[in-house]
PDB file of N, CA and C in Angstrom:
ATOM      1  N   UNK A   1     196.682-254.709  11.530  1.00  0.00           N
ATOM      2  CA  UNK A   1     195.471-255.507  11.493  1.00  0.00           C
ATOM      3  C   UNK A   1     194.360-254.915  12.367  1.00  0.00           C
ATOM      4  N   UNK A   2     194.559-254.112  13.266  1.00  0.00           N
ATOM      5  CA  UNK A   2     193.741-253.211  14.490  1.00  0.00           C
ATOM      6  C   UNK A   2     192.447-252.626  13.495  1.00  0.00           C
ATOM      7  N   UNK A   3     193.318-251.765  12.430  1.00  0.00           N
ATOM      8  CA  UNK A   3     192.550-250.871  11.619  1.00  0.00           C
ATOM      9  C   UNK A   3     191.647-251.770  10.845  1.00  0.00           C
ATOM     10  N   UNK A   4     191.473-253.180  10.262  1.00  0.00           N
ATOM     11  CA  UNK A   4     189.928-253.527   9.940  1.00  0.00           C
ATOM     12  C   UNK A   4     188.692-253.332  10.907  1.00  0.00           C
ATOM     13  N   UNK A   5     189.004-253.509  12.357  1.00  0.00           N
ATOM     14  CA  UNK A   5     188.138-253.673  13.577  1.00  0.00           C
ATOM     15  C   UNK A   5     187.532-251.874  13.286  1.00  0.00           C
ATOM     16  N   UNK A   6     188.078-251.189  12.540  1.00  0.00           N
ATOM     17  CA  UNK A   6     187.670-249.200  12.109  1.00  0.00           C
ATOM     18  C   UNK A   6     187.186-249.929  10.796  1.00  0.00           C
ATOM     19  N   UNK A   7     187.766-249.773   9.975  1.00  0.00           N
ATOM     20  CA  UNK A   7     187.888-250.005   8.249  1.00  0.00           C
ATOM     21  C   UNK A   7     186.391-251.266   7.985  1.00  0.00           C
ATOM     22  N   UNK A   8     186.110-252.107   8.694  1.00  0.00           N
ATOM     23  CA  UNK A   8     184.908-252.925   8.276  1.00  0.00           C
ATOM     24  C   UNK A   8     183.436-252.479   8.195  1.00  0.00           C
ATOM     25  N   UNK A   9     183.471-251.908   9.524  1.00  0.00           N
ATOM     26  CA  UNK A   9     182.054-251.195  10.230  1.00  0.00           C
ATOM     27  C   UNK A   9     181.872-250.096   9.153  1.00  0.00           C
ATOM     28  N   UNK A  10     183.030-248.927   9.135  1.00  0.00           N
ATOM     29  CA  UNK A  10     182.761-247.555   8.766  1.00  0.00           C
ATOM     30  C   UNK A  10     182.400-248.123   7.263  1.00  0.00           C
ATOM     31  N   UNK A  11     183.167-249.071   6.187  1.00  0.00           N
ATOM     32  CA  UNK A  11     182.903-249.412   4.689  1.00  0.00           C
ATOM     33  C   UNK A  11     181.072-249.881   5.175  1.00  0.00           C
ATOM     34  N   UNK A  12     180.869-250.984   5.911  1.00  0.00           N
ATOM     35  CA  UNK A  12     179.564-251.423   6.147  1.00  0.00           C
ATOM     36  C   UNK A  12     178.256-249.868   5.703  1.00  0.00           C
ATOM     37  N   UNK A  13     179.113-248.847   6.892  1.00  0.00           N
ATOM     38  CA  UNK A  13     178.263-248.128   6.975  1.00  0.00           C
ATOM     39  C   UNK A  13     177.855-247.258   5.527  1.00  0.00           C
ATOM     40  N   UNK A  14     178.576-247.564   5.066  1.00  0.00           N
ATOM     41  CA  UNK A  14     178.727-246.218   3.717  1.00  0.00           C
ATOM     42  C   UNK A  14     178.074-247.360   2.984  1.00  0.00           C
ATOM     43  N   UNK A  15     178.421-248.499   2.608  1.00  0.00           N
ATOM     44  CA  UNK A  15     177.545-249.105   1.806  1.00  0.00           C
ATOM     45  C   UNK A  15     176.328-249.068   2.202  1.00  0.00           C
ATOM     46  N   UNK A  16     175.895-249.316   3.489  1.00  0.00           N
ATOM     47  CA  UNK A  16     174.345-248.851   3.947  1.00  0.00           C
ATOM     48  C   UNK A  16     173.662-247.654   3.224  1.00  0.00           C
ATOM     49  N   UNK A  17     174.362-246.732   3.686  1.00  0.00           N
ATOM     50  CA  UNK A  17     173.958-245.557   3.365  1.00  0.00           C
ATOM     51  C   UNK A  17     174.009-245.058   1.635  1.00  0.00           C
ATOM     52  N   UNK A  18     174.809-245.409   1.126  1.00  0.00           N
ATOM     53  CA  UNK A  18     174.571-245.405  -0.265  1.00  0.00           C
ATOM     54  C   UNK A  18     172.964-245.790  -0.718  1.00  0.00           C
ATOM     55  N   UNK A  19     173.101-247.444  -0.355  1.00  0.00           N
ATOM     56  CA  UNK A  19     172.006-248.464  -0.956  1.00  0.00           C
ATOM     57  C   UNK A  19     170.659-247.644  -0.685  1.00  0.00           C
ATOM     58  N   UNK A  20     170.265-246.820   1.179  1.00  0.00           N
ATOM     59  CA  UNK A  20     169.316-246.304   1.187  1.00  0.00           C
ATOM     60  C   UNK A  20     168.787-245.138   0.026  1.00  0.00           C
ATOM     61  N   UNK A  21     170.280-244.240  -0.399  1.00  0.00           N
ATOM     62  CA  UNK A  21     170.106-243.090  -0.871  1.00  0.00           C
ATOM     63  C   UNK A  21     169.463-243.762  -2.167  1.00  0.00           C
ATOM     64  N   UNK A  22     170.636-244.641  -2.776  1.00  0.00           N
ATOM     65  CA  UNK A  22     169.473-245.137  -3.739  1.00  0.00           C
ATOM     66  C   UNK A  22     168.270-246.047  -3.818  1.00  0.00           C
ATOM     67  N   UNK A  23     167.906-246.369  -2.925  1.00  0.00           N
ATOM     68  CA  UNK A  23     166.078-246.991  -2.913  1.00  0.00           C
ATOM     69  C   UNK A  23     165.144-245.531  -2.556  1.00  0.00           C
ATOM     70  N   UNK A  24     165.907-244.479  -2.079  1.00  0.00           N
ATOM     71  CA  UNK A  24     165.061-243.578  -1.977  1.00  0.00           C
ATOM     72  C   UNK A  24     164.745-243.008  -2.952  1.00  0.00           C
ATOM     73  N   UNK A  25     165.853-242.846  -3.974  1.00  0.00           N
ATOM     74  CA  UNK A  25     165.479-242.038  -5.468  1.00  0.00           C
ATOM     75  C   UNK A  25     164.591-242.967  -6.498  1.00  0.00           C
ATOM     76  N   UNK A  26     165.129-244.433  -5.773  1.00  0.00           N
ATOM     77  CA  UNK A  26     163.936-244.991  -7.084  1.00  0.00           C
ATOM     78  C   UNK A  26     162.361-245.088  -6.616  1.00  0.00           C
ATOM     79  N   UNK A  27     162.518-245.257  -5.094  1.00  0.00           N
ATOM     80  CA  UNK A  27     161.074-245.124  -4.639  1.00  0.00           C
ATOM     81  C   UNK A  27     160.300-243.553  -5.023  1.00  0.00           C
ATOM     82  N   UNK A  28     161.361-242.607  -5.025  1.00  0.00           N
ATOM     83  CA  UNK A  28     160.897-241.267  -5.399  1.00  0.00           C
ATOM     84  C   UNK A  28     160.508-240.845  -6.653  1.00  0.00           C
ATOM     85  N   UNK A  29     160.793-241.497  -7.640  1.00  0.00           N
ATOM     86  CA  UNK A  29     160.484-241.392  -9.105  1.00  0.00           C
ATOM     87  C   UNK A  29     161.868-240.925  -9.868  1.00  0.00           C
ATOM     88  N   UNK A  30     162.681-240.678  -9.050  1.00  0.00           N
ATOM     89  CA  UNK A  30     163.942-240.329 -10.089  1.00  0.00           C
ATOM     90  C   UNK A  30     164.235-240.623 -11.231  1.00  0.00           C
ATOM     91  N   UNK A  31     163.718-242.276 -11.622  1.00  0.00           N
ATOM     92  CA  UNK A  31     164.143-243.158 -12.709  1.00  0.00           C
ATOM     93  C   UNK A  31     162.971-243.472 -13.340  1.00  0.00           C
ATOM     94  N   UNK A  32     161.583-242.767 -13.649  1.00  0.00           N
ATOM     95  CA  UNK A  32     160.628-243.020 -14.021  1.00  0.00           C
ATOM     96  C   UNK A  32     160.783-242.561 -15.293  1.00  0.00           C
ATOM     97  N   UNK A  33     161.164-241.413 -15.956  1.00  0.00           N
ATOM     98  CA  UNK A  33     161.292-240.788 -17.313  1.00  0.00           C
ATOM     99  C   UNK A  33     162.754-240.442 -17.528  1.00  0.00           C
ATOM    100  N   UNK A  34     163.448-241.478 -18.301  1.00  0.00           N
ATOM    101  CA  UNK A  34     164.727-241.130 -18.845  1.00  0.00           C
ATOM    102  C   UNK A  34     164.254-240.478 -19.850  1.00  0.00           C
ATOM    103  N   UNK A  35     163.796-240.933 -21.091  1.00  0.00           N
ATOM    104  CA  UNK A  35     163.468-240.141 -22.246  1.00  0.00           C
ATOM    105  C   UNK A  35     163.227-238.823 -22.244  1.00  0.00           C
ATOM    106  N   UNK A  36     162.399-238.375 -21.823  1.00  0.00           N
ATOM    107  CA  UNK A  36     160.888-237.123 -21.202  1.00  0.00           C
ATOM    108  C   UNK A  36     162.419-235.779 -21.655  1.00  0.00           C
ATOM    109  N   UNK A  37     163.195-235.531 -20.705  1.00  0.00           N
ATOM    110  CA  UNK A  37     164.354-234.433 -21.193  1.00  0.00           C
ATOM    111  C   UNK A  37     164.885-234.463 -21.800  1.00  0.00           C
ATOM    112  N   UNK A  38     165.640-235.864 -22.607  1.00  0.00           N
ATOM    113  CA  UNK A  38     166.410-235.839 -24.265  1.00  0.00           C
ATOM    114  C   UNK A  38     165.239-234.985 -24.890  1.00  0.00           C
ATOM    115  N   UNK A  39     164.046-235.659 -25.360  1.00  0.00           N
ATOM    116  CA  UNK A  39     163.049-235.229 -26.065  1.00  0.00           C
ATOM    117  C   UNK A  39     162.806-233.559 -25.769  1.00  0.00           C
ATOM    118  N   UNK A  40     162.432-233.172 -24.851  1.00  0.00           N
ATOM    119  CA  UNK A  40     162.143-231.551 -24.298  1.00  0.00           C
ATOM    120  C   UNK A  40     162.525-231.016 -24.980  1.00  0.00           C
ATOM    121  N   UNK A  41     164.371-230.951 -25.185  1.00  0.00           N
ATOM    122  CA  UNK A  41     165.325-230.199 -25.651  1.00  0.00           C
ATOM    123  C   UNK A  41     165.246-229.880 -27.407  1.00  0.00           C
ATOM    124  N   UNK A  42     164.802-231.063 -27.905  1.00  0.00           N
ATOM    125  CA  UNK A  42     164.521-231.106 -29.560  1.00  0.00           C
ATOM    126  C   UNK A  42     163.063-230.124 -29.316  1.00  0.00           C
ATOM    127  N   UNK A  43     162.076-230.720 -28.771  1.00  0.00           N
ATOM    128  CA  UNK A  43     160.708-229.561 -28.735  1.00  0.00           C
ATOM    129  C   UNK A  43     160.712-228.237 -28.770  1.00  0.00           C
ATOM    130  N   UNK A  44     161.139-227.306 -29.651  1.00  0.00           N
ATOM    131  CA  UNK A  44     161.607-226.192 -29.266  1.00  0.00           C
ATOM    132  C   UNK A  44     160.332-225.025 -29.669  1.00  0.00           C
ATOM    133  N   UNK A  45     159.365-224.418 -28.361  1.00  0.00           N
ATOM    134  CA  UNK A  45     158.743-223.535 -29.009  1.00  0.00           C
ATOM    135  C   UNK A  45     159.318-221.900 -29.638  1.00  0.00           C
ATOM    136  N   UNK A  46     158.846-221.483 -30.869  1.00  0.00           N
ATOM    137  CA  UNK A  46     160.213-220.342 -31.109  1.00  0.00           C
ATOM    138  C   UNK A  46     159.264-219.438 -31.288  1.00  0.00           C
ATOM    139  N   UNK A  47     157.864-219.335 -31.118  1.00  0.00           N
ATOM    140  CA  UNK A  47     157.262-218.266 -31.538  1.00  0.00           C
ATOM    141  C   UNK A  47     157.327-217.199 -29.966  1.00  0.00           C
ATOM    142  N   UNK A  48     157.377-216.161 -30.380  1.00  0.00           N
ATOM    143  CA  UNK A  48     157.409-214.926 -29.253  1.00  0.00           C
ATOM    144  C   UNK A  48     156.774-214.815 -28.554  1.00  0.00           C
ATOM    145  N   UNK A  49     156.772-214.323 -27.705  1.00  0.00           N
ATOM    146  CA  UNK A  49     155.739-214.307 -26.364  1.00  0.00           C
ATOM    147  C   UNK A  49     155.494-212.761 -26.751  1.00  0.00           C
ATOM    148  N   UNK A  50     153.957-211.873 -26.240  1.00  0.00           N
ATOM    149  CA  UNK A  50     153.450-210.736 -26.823  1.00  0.00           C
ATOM    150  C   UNK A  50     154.255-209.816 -25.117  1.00  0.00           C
ATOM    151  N   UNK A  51     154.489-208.989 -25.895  1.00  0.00           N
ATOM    152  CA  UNK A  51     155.156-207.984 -24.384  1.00  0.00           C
ATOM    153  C   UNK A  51     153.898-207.229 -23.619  1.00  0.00           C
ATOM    154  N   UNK A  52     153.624-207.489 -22.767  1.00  0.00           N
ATOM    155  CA  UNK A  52     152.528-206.658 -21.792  1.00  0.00           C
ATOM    156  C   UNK A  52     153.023-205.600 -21.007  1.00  0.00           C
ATOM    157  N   UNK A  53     152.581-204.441 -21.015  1.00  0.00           N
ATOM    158  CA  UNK A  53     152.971-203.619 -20.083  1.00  0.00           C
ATOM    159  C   UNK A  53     152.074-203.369 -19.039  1.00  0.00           C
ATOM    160  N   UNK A  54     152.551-203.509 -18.037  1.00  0.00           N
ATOM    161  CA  UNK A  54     151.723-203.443 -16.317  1.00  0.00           C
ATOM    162  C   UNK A  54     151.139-201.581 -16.448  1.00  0.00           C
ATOM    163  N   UNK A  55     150.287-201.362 -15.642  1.00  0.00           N
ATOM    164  CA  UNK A  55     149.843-200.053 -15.123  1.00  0.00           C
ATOM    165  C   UNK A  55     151.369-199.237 -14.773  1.00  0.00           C
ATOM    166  N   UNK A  56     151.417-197.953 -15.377  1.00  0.00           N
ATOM    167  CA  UNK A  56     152.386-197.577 -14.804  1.00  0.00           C
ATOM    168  C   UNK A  56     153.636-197.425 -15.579  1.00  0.00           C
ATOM    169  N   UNK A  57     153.145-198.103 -16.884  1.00  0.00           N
ATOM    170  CA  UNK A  57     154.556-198.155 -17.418  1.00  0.00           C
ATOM    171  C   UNK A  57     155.617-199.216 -16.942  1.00  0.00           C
ATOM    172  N   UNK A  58     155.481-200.132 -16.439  1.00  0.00           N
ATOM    173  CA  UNK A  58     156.293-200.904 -16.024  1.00  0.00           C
ATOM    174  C   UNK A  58     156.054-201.942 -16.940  1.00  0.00           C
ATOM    175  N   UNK A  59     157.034-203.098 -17.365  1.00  0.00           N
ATOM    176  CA  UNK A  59     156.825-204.420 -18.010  1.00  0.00           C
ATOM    177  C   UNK A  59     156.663-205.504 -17.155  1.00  0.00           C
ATOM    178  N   UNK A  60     155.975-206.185 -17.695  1.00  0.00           N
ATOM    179  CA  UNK A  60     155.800-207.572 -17.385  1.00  0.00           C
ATOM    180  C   UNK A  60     157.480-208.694 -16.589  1.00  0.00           C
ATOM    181  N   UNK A  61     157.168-209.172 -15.795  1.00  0.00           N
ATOM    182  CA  UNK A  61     158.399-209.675 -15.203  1.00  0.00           C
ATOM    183  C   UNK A  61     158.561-211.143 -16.071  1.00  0.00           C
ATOM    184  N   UNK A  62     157.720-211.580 -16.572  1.00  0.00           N
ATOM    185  CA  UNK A  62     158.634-212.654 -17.833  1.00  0.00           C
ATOM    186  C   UNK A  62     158.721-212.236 -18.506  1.00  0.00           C
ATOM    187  N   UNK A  63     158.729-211.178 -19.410  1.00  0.00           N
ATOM    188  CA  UNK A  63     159.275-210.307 -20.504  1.00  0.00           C
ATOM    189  C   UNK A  63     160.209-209.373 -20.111  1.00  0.00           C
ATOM    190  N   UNK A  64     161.296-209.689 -19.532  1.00  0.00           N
ATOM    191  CA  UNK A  64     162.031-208.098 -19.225  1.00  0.00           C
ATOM    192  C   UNK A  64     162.664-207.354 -20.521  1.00  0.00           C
ATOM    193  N   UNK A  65     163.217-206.314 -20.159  1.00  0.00           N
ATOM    194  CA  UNK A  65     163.390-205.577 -20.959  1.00  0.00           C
ATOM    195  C   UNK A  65     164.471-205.882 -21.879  1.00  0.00           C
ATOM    196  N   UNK A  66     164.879-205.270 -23.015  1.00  0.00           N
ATOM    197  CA  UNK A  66     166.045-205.954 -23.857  1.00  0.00           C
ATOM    198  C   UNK A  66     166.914-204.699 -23.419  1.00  0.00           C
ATOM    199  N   UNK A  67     167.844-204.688 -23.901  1.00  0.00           N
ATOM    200  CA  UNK A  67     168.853-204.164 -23.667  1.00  0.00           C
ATOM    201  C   UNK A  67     168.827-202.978 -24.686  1.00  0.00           C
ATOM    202  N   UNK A  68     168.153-202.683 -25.848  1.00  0.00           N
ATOM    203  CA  UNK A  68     167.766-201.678 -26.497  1.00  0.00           C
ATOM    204  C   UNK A  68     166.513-200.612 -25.861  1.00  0.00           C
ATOM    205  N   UNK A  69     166.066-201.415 -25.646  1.00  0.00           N
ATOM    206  CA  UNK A  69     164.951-200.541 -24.876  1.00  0.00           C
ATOM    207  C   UNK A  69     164.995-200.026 -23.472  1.00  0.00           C
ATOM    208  N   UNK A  70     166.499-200.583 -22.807  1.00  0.00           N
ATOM    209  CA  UNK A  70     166.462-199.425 -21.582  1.00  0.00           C
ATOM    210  C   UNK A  70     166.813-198.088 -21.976  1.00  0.00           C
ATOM    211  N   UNK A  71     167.423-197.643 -23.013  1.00  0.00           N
ATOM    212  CA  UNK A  71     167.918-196.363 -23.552  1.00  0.00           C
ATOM    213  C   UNK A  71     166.280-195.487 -23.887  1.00  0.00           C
ATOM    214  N   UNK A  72     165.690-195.708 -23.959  1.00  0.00           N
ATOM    215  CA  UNK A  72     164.240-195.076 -24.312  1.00  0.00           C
ATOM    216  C   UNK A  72     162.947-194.733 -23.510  1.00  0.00           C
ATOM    217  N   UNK A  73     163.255-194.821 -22.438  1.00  0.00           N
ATOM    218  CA  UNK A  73     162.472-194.077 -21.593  1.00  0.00           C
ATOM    219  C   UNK A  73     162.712-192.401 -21.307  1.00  0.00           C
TER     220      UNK A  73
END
């Protein structure tokens, strides 16, 4: 029976600390757009992006190179 006088406080505390973690995410916006990322995923843009090459011969760092075209330099 010793161990509730441990076991009450420490459960107290964790439920505390839970409840804050979550008023912080809803005060933070966490739960503002459920929809918004199901939807994203169907939006799919598929047209290509144009490849730029930097001064130098180097490519563009959001276009890296494919895997065919390291053989060709």
């Amino acid at each position: 029976m010793e161990i509730l006088w441990i076991m009450i406080p420490v459960s107290l505390f964790i439920v505390l600390v839970m409840g804050g973690i979550f008023w912080w995410s809803v005060k933070s916006g966490q739960f503002d757009d459920l929809d918004g990322p199901a939807y994203r995923i169907l939006v799919d843009d598929d047209t290509p992006r144009e490849k730029t090459t930097l001064p130098g011969g180097l490519e563009d760092e959001d276009n890296p190179p494919n895997k065919s075209d390291l053989g060709r330099q």
